[in-house]
C-alpha atoms as a PDB file:
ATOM      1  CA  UNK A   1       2.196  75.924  25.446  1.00  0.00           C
ATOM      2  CA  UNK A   2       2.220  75.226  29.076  1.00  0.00           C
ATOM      3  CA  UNK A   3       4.812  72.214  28.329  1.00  0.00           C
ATOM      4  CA  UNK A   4       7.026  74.489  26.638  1.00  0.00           C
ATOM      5  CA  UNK A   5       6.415  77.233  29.450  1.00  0.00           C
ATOM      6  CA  UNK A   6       7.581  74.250  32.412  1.00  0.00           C
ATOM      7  CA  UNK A   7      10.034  73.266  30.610  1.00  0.00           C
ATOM      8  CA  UNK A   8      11.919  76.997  29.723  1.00  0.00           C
ATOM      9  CA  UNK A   9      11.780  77.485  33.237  1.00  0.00           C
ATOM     10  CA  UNK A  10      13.265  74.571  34.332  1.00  0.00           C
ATOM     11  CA  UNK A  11      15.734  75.197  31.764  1.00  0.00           C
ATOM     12  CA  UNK A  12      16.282  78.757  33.019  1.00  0.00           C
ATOM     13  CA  UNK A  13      15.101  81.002  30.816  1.00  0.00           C
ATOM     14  CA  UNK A  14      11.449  81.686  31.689  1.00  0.00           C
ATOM     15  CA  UNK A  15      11.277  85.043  30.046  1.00  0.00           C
ATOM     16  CA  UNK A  16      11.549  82.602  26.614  1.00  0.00           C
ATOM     17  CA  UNK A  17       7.884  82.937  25.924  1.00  0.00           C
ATOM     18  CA  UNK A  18       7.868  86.555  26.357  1.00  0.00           C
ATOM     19  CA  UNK A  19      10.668  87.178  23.690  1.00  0.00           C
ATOM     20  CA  UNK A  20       9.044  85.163  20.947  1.00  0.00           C
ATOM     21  CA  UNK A  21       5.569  86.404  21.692  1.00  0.00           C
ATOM     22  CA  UNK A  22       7.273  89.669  20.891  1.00  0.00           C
ATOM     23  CA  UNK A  23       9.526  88.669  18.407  1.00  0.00           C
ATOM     24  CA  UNK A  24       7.401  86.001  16.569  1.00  0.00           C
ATOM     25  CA  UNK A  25       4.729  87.816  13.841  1.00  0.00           C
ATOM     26  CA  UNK A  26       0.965  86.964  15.420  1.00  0.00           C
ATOM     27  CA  UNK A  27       3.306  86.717  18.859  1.00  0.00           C
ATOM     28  CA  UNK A  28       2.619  83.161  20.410  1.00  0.00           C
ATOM     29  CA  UNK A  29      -0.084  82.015  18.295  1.00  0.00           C
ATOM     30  CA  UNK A  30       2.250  81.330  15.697  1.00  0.00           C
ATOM     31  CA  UNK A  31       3.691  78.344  17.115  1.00  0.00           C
ATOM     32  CA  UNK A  32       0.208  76.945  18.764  1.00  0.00           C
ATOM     33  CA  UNK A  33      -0.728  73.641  16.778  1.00  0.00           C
ATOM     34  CA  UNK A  34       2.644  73.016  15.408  1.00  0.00           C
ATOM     35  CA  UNK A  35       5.096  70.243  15.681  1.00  0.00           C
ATOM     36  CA  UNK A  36       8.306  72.100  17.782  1.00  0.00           C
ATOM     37  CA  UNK A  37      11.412  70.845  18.566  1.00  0.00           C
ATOM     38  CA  UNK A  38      13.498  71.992  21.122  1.00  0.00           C
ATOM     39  CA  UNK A  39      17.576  71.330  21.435  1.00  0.00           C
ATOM     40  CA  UNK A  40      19.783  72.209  24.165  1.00  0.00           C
ATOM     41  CA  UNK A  41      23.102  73.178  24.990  1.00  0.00           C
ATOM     42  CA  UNK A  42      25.973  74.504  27.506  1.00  0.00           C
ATOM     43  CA  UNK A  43      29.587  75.263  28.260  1.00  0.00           C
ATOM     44  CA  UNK A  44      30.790  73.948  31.558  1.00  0.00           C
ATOM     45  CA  UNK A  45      30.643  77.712  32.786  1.00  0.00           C
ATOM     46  CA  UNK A  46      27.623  79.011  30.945  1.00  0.00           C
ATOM     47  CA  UNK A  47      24.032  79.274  31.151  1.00  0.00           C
ATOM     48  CA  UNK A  48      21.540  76.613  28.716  1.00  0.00           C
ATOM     49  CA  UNK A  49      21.419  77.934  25.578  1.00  0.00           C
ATOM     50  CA  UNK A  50      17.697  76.899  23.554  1.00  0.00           C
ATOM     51  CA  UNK A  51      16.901  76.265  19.963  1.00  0.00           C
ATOM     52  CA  UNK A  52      13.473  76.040  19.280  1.00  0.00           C
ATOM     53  CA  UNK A  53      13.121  73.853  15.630  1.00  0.00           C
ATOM     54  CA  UNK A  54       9.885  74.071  13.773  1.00  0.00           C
ATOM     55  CA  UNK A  55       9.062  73.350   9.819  1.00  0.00           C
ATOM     56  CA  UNK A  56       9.346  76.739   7.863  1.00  0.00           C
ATOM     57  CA  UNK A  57       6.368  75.302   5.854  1.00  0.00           C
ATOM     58  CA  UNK A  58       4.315  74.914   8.930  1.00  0.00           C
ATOM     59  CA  UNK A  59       5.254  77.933  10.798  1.00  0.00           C
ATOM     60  CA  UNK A  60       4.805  80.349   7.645  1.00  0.00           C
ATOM     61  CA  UNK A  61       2.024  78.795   5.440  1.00  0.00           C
ATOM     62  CA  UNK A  62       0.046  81.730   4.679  1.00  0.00           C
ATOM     63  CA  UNK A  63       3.465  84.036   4.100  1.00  0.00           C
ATOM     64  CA  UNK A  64       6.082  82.010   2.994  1.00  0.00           C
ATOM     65  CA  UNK A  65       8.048  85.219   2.478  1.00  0.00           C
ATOM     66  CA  UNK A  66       8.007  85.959   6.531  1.00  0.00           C
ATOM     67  CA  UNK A  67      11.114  84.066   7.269  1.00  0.00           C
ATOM     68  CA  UNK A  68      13.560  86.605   4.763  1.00  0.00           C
ATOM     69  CA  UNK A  69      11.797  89.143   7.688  1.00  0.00           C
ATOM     70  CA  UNK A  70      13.098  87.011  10.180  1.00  0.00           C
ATOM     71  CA  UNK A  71      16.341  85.671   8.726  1.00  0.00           C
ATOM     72  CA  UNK A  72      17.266  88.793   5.749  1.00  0.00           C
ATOM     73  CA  UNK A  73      20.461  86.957   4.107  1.00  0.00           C
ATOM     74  CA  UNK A  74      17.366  85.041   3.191  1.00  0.00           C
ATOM     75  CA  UNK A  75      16.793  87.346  -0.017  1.00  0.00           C
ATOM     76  CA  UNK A  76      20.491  86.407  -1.151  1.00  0.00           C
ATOM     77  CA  UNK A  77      19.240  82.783  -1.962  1.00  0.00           C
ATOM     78  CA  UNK A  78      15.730  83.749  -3.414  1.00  0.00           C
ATOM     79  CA  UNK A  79      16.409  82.587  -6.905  1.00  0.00           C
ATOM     80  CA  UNK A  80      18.445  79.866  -6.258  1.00  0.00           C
ATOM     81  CA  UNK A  81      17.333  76.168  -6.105  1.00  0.00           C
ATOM     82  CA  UNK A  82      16.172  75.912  -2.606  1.00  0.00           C
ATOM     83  CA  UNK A  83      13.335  75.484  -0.328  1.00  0.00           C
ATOM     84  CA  UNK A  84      12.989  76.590   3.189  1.00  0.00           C
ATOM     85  CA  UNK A  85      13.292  73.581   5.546  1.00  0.00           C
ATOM     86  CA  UNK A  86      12.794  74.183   9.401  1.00  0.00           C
ATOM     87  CA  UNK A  87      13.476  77.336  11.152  1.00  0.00           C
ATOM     88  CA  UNK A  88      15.741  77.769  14.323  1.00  0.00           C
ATOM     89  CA  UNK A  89      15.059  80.150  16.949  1.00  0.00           C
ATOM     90  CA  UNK A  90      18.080  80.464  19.550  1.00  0.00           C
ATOM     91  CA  UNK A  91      16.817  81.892  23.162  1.00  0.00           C
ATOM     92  CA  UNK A  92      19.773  82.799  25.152  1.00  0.00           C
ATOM     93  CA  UNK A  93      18.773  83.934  28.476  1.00  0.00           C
ATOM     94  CA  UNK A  94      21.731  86.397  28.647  1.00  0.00           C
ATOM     95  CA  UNK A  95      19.809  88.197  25.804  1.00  0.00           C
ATOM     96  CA  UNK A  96      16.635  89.584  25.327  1.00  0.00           C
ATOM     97  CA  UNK A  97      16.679  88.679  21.585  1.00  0.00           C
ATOM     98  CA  UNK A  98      15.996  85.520  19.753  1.00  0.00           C
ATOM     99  CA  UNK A  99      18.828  84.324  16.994  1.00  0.00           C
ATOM    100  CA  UNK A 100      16.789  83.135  13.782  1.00  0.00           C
ATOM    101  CA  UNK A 101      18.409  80.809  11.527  1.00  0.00           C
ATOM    102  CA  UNK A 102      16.600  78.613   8.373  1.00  0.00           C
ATOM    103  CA  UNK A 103      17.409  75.866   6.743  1.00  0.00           C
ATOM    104  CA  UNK A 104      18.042  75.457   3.182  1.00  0.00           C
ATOM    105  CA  UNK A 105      17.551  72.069   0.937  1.00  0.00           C
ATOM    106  CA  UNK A 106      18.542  72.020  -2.561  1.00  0.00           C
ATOM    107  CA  UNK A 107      14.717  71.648  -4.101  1.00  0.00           C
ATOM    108  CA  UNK A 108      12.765  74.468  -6.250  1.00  0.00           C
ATOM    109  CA  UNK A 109      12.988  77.732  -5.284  1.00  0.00           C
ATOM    110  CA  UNK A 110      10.135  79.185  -3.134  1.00  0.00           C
ATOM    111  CA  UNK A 111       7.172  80.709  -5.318  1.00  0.00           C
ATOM    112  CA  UNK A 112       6.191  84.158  -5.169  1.00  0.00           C
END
């Protein structure tokens, strides 16, 4: 975590960890032990914009429900064909709130 922490605030957005320990159920804990991935990007005028990447599978295994709580157009795809893939948290450090986006792979649906 202290990676991740050096790197947001070289990046500019210390106050990252803060919003997903808020944000994220079980706060920070949730993304100790797991494989992250981090992209960046920015305008010529604007400030770095962060997505943090992580497996749904991984990052939900006791409640693979909690990403529809994260991400509710979620419950619009329950029955079809698909399986959660890997989550995307945007940090924008002109908000206070994270953006939550998850991928979807054609597969069986989620069990329930």
């Amino acid at each position: 975590m202290s990676d991740l922490l050096t790197f947001l605030r070289t990046a500019g957005h210390p106050a990252a960890l803060t919003v997903l320990a808020r944000c994220l159920p079980d706060g920070l804990r949730r993304l100790s032990g797991r494989r992250l991935g981090l992209s960046t990007a920015r305008t010529a005028d604007g400030p770095i914009v962060l997505t943090l990447f992580a497996s749904a599978r991984t990052l939900f295994p006791p409640a693979p429900d909690a990403p529809a709580g994260l991400a509710p157009a979620l419950d619009r795809v329950r029955d079809l064909p698909v399986r959660r893939a890997l989550v995307a948290i945007g940090l924008d450090a002109a908000r206070d709130e994270p953006a939550f986006s998850v991928g979807l792979v054609r597969g069986r649906p989620p069990s329930r």
